[in-house]
PDB file of N, CA and C in Angstrom:
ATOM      1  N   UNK A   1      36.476-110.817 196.075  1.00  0.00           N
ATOM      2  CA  UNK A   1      36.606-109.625 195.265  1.00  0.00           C
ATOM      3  C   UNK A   1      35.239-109.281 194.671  1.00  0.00           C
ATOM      4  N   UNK A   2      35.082-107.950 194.642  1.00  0.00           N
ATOM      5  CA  UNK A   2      33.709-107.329 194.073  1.00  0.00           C
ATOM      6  C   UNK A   2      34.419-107.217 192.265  1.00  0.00           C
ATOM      7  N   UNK A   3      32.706-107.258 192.375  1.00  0.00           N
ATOM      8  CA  UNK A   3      32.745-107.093 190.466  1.00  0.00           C
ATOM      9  C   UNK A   3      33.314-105.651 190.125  1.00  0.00           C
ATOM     10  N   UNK A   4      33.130-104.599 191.066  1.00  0.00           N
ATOM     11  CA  UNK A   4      33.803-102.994 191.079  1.00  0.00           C
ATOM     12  C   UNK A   4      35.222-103.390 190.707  1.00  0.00           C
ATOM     13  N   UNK A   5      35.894-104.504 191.508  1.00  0.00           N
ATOM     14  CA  UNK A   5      37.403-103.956 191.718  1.00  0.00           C
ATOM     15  C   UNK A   5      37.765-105.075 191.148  1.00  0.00           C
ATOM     16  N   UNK A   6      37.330-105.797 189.835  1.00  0.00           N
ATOM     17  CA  UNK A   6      38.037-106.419 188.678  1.00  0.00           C
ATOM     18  C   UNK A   6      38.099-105.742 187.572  1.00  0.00           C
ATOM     19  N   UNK A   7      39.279-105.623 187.178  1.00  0.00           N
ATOM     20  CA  UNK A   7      39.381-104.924 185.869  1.00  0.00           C
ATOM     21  C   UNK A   7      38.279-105.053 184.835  1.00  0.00           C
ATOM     22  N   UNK A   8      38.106-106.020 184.603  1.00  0.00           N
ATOM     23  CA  UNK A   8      36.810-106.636 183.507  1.00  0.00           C
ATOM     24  C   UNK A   8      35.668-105.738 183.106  1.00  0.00           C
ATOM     25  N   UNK A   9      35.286-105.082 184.334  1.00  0.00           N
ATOM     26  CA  UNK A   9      34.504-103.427 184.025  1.00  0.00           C
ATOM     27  C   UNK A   9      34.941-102.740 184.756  1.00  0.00           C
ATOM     28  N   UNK A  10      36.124-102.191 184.524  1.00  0.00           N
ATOM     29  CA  UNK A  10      36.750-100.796 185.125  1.00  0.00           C
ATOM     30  C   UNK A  10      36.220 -99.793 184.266  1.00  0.00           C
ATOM     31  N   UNK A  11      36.021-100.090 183.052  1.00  0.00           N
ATOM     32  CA  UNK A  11      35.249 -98.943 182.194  1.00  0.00           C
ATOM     33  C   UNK A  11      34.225 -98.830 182.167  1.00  0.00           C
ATOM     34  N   UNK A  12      33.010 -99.359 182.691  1.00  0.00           N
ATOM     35  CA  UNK A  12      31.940 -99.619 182.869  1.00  0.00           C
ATOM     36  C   UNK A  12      31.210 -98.477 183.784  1.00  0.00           C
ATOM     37  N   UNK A  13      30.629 -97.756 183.860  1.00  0.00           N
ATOM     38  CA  UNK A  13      29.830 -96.695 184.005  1.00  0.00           C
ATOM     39  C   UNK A  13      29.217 -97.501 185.559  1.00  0.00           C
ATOM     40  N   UNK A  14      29.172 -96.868 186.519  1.00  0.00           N
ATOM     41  CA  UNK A  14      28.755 -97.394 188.087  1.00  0.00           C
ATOM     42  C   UNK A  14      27.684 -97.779 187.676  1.00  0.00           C
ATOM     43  N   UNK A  15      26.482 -97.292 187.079  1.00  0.00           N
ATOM     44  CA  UNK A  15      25.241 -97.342 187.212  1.00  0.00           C
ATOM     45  C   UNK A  15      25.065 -98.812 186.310  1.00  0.00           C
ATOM     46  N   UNK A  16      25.956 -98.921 185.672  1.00  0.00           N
ATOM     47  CA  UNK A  16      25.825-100.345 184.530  1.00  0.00           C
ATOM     48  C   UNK A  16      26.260-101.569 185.396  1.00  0.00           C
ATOM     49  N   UNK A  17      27.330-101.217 186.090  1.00  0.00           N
ATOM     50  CA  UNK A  17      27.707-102.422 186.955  1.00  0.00           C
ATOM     51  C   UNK A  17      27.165-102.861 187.936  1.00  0.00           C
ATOM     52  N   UNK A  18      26.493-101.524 188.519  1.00  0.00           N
ATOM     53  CA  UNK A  18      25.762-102.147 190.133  1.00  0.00           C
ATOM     54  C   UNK A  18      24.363-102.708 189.351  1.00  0.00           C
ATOM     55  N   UNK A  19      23.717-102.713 188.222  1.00  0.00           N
ATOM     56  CA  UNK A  19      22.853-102.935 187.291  1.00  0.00           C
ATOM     57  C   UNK A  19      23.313-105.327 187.077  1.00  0.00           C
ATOM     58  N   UNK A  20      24.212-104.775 187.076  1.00  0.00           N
ATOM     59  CA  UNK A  20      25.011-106.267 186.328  1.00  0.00           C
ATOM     60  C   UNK A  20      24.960-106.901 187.885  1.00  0.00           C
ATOM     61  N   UNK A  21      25.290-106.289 188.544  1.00  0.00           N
ATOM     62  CA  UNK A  21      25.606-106.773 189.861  1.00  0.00           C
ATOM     63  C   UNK A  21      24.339-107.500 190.527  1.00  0.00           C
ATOM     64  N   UNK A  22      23.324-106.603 189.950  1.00  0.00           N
ATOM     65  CA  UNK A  22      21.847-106.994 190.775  1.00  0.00           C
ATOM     66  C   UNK A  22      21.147-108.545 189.915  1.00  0.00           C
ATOM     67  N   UNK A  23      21.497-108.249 188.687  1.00  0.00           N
ATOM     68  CA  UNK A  23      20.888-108.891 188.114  1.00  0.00           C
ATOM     69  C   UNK A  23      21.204-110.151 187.257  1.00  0.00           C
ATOM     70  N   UNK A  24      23.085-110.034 187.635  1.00  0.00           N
ATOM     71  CA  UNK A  24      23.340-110.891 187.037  1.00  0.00           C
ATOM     72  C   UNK A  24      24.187-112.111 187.590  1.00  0.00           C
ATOM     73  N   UNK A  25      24.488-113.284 187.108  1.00  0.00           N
ATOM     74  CA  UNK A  25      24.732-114.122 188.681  1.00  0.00           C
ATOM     75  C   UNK A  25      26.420-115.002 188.267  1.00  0.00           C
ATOM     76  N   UNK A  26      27.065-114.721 189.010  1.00  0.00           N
ATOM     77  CA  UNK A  26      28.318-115.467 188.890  1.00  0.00           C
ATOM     78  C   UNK A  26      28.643-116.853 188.933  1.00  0.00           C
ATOM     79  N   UNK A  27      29.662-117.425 187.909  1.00  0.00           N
ATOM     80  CA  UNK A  27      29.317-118.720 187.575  1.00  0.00           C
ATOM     81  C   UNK A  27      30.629-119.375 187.360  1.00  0.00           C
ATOM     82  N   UNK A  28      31.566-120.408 187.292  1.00  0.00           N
ATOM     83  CA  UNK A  28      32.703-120.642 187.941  1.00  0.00           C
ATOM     84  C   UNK A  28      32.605-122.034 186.760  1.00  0.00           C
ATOM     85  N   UNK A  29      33.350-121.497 185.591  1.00  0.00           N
ATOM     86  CA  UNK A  29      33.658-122.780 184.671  1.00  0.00           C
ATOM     87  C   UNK A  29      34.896-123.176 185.195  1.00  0.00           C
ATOM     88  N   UNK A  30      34.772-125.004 185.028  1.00  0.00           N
ATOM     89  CA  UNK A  30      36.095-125.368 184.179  1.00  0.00           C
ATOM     90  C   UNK A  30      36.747-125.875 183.231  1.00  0.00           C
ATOM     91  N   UNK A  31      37.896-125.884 183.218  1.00  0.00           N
ATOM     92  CA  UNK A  31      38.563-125.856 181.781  1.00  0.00           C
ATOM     93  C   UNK A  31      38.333-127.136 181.190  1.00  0.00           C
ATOM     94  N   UNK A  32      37.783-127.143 179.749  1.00  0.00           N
ATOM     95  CA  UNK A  32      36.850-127.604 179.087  1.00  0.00           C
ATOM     96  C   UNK A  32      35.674-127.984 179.387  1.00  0.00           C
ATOM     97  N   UNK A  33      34.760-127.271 180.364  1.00  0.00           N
ATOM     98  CA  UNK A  33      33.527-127.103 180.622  1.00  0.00           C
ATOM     99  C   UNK A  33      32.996-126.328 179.233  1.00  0.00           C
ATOM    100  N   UNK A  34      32.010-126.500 178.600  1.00  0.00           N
ATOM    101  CA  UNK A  34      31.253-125.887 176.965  1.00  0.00           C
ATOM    102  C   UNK A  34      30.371-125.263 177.956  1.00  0.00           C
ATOM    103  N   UNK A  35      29.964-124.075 177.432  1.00  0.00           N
ATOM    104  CA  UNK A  35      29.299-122.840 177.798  1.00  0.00           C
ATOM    105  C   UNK A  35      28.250-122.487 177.140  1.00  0.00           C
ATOM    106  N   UNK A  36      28.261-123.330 175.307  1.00  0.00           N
ATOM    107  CA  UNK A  36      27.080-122.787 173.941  1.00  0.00           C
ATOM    108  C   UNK A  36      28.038-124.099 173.239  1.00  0.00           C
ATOM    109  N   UNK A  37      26.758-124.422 172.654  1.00  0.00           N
ATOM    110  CA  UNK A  37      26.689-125.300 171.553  1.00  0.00           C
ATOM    111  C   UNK A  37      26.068-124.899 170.240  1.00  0.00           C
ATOM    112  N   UNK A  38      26.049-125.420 169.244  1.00  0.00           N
ATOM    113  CA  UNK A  38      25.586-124.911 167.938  1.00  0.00           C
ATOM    114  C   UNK A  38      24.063-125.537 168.399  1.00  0.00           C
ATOM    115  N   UNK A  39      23.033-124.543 168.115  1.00  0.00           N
ATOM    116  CA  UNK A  39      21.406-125.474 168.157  1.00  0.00           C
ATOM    117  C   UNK A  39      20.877-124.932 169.719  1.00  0.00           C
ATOM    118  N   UNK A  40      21.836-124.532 170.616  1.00  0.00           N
ATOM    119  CA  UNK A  40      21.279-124.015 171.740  1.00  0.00           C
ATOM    120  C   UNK A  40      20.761-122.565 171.439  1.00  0.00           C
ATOM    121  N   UNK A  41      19.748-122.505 172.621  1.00  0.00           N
ATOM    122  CA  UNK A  41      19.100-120.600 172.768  1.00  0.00           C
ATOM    123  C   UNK A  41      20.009-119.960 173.590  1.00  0.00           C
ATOM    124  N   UNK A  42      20.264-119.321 173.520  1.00  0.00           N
ATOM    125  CA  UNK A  42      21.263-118.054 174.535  1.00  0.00           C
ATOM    126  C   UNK A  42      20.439-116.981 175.163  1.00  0.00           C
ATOM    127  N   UNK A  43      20.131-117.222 176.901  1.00  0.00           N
ATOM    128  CA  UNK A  43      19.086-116.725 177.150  1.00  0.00           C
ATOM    129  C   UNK A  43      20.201-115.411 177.979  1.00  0.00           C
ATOM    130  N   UNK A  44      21.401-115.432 177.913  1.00  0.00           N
ATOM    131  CA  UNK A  44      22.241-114.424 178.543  1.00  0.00           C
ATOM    132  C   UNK A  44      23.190-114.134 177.934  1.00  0.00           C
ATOM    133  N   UNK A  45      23.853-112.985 178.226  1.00  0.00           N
ATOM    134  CA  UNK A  45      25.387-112.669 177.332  1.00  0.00           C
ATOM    135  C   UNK A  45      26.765-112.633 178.613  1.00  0.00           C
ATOM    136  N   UNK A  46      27.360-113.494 178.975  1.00  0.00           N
ATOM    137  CA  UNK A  46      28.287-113.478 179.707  1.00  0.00           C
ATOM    138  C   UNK A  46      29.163-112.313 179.545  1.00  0.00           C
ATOM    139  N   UNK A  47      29.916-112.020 180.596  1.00  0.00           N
ATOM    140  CA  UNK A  47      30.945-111.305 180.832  1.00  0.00           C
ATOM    141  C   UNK A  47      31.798-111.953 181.135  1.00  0.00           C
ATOM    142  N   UNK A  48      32.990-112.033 180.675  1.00  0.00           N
ATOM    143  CA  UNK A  48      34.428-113.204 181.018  1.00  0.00           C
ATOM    144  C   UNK A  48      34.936-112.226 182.114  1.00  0.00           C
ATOM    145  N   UNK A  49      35.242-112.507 183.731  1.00  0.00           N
ATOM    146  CA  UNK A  49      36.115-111.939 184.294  1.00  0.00           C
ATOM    147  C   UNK A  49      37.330-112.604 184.824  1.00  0.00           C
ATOM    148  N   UNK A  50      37.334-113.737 184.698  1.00  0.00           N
ATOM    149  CA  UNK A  50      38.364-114.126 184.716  1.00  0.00           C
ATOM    150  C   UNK A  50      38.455-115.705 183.716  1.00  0.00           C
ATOM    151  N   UNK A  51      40.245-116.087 183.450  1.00  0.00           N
ATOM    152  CA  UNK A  51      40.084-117.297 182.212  1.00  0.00           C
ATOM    153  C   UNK A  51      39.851-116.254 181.083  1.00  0.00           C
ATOM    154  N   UNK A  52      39.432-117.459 180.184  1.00  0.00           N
ATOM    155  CA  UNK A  52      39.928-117.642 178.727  1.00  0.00           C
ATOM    156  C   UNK A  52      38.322-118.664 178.358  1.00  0.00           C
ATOM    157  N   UNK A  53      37.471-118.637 177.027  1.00  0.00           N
ATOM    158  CA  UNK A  53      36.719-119.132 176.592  1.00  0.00           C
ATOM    159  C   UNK A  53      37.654-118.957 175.370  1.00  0.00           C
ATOM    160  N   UNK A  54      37.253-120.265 174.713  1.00  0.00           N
ATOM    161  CA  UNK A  54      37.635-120.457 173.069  1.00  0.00           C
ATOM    162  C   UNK A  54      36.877-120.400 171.841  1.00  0.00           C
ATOM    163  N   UNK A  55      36.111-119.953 171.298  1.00  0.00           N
ATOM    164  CA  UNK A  55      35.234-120.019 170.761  1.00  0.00           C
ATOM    165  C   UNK A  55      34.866-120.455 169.239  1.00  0.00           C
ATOM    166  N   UNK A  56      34.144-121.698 168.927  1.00  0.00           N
ATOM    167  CA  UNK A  56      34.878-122.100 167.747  1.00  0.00           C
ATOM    168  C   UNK A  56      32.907-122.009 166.604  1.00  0.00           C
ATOM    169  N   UNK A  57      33.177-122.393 165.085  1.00  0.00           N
ATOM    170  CA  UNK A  57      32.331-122.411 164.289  1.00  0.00           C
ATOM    171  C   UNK A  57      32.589-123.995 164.235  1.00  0.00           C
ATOM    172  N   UNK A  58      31.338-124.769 163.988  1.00  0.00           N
ATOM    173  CA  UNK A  58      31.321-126.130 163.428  1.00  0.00           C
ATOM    174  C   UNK A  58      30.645-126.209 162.302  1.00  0.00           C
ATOM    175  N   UNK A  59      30.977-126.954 161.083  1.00  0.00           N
ATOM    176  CA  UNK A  59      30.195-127.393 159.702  1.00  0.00           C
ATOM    177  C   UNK A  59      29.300-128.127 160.162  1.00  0.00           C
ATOM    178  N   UNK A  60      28.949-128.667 158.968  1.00  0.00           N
ATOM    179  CA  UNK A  60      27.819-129.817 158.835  1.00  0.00           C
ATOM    180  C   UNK A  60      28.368-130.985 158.862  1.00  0.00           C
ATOM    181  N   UNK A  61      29.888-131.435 158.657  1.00  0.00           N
ATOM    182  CA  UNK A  61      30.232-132.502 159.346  1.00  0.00           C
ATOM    183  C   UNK A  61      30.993-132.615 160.422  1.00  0.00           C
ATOM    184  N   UNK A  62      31.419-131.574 161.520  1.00  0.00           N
ATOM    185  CA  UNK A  62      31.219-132.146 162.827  1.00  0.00           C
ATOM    186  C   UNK A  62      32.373-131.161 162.616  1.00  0.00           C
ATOM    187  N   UNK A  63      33.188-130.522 161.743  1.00  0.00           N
ATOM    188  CA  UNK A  63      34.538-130.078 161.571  1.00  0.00           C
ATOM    189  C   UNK A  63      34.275-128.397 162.305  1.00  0.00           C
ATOM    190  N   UNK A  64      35.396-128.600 163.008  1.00  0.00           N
ATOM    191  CA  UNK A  64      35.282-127.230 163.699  1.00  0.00           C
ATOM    192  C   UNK A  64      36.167-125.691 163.271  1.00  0.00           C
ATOM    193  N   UNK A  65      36.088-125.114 163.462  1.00  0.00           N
ATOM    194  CA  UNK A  65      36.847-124.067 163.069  1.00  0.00           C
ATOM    195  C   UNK A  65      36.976-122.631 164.252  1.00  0.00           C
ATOM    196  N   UNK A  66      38.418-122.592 164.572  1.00  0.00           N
ATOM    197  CA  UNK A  66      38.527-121.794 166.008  1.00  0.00           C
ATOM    198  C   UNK A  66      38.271-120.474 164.971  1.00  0.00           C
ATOM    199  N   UNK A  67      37.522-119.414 166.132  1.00  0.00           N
ATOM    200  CA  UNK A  67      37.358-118.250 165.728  1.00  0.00           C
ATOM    201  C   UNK A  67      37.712-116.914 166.491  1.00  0.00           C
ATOM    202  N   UNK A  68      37.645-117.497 167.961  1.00  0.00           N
ATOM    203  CA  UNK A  68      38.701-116.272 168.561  1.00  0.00           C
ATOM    204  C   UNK A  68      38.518-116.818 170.272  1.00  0.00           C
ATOM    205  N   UNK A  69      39.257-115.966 170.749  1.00  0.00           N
ATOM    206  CA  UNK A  69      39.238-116.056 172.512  1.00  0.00           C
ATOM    207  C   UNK A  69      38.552-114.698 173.102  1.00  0.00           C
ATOM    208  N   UNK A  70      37.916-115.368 173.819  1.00  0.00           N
ATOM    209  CA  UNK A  70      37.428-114.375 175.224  1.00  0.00           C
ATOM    210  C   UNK A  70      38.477-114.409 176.625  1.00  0.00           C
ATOM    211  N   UNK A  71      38.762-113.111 176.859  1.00  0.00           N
ATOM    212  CA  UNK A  71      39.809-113.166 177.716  1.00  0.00           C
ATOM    213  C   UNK A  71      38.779-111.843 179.061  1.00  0.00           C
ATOM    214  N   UNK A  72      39.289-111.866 179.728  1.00  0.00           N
ATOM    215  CA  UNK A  72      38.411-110.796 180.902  1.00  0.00           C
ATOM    216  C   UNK A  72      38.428-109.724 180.433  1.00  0.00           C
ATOM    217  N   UNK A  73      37.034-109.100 180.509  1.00  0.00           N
ATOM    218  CA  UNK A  73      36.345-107.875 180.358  1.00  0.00           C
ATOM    219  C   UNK A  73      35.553-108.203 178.242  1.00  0.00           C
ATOM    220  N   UNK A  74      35.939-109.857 178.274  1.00  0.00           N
ATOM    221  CA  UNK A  74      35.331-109.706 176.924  1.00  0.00           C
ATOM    222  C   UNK A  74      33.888-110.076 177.100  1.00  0.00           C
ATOM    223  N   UNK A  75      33.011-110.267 175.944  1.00  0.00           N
ATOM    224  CA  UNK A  75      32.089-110.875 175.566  1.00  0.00           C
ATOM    225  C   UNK A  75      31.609-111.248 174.106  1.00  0.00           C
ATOM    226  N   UNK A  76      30.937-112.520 173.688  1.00  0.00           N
ATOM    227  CA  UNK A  76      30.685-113.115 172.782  1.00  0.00           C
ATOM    228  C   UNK A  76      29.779-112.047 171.812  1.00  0.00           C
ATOM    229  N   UNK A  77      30.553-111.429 171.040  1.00  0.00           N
ATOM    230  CA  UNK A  77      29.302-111.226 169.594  1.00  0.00           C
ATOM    231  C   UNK A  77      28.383-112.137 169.373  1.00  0.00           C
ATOM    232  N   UNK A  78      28.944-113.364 169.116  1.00  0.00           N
ATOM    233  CA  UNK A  78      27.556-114.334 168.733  1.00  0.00           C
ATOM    234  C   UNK A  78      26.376-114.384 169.791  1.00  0.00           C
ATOM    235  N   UNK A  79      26.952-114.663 171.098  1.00  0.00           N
ATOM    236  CA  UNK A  79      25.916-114.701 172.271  1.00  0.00           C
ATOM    237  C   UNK A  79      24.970-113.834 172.426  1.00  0.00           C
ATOM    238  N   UNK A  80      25.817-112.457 171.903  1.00  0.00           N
ATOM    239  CA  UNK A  80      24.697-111.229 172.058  1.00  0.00           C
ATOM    240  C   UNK A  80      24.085-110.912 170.800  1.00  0.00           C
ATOM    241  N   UNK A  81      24.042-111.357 169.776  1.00  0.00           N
ATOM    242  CA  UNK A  81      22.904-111.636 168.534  1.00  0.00           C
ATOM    243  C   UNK A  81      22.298-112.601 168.664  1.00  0.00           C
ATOM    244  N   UNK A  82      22.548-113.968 168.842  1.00  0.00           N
ATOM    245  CA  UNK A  82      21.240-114.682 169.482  1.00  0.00           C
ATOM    246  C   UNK A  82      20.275-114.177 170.679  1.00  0.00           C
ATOM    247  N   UNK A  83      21.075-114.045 171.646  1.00  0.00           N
ATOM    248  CA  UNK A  83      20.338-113.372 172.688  1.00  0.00           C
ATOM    249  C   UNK A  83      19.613-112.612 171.943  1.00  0.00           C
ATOM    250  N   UNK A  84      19.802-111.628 171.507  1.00  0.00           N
ATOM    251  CA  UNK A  84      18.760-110.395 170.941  1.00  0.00           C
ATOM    252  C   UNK A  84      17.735-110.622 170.321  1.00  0.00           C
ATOM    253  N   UNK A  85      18.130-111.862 169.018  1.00  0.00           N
ATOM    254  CA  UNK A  85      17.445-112.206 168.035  1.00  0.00           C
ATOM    255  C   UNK A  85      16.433-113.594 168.362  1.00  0.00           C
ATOM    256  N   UNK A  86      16.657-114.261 169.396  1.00  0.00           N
ATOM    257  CA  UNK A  86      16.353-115.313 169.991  1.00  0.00           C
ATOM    258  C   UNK A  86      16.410-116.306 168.786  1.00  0.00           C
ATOM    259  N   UNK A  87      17.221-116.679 168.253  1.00  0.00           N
ATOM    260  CA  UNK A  87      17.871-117.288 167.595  1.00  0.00           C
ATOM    261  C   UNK A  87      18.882-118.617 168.121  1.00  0.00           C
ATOM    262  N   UNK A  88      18.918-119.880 167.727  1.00  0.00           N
ATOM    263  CA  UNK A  88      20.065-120.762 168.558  1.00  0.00           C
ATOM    264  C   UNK A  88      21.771-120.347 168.190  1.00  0.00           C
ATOM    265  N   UNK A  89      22.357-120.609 169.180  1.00  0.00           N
ATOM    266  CA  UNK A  89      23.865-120.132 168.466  1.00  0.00           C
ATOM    267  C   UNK A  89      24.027-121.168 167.834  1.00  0.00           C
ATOM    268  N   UNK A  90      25.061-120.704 166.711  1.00  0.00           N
ATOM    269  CA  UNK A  90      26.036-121.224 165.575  1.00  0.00           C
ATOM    270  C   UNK A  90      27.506-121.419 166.120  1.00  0.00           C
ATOM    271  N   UNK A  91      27.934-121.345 167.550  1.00  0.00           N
ATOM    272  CA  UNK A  91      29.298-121.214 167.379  1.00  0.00           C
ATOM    273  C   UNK A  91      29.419-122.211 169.124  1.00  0.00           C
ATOM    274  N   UNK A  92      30.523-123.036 169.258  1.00  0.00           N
ATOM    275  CA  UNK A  92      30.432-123.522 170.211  1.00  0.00           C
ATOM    276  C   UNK A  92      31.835-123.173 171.065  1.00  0.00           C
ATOM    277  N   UNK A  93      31.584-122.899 172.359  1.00  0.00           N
ATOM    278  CA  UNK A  93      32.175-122.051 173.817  1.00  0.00           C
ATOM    279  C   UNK A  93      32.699-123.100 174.262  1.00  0.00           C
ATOM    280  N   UNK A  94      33.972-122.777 174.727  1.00  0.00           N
ATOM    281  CA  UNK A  94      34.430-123.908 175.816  1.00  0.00           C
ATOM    282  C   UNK A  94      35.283-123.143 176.419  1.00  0.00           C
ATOM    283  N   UNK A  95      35.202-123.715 178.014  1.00  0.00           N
ATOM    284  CA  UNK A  95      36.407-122.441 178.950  1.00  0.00           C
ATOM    285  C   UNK A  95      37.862-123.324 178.150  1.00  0.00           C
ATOM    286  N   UNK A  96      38.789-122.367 178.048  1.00  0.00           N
ATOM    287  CA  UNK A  96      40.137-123.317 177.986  1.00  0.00           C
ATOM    288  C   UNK A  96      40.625-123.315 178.933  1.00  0.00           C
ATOM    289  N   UNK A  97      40.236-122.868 180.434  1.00  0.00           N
ATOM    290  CA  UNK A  97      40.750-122.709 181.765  1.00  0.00           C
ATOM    291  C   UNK A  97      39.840-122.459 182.567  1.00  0.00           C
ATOM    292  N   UNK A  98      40.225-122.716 183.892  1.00  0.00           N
ATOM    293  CA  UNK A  98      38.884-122.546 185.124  1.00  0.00           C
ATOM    294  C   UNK A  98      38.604-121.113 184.269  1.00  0.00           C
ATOM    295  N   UNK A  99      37.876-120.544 184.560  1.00  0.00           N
ATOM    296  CA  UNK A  99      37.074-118.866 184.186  1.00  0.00           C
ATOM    297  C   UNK A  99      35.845-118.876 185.147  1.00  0.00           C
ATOM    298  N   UNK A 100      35.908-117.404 185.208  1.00  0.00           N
ATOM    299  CA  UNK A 100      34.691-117.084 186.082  1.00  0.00           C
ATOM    300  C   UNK A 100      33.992-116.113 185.349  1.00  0.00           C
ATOM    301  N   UNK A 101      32.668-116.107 185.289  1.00  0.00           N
ATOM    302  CA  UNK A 101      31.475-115.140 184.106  1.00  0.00           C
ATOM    303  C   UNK A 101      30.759-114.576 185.002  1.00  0.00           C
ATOM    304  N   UNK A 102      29.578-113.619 184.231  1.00  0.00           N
ATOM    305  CA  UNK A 102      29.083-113.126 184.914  1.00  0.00           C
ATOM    306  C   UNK A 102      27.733-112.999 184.168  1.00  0.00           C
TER     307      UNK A 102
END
């Protein structure tokens, strides 16, 4: 299946996707494979097209705190403010199921 004919960017403007398409590279988690850790750089912003990522906050003693799911056609707020800011993320990714990104 082409990245065109997954829902995940059906709204996505042609010129943005064949853009994503060129430049961006498909990647095949599994479930509980971690994706971002707290202290890592985020040198990309995934696209979930298929699966589920979980995405949680950790304290200063190791205690975690769930903060939401990525389901297809989502992407990480946090990922894309580090990315931007080149900043390490604060929040740690884990597929909760095989998933495929982009």
């Amino acid at each position: 299946m082409t990245i065109e004919q997954r829902s995940a960017v059906h709204n996505f403007e042609p010129a943005l996707v064949e853009e994503i398409q060129k430049l961006g590279s498909e990647r095949q988690l599994d479930a509980g494979e971690e994706l971002m850790r707290p202290g890592m750089y985020i040198r990309s912003i995934p696209i979930v097209l298929s699966g589920s990522i979980k995405i949680m906050r950790q304290d200063e003693k190791g205690n975690e705190t769930f903060l939401y799911f990525l389901t297809e056609g989502d992407t990480c707020a946090m990922s894309l403010t580090c990315c931007t800011a080149h900043r390490p993320s604060s929040v740690r990714a884990i597929a909760e199921e095989p998933t495929k990104i982009i």
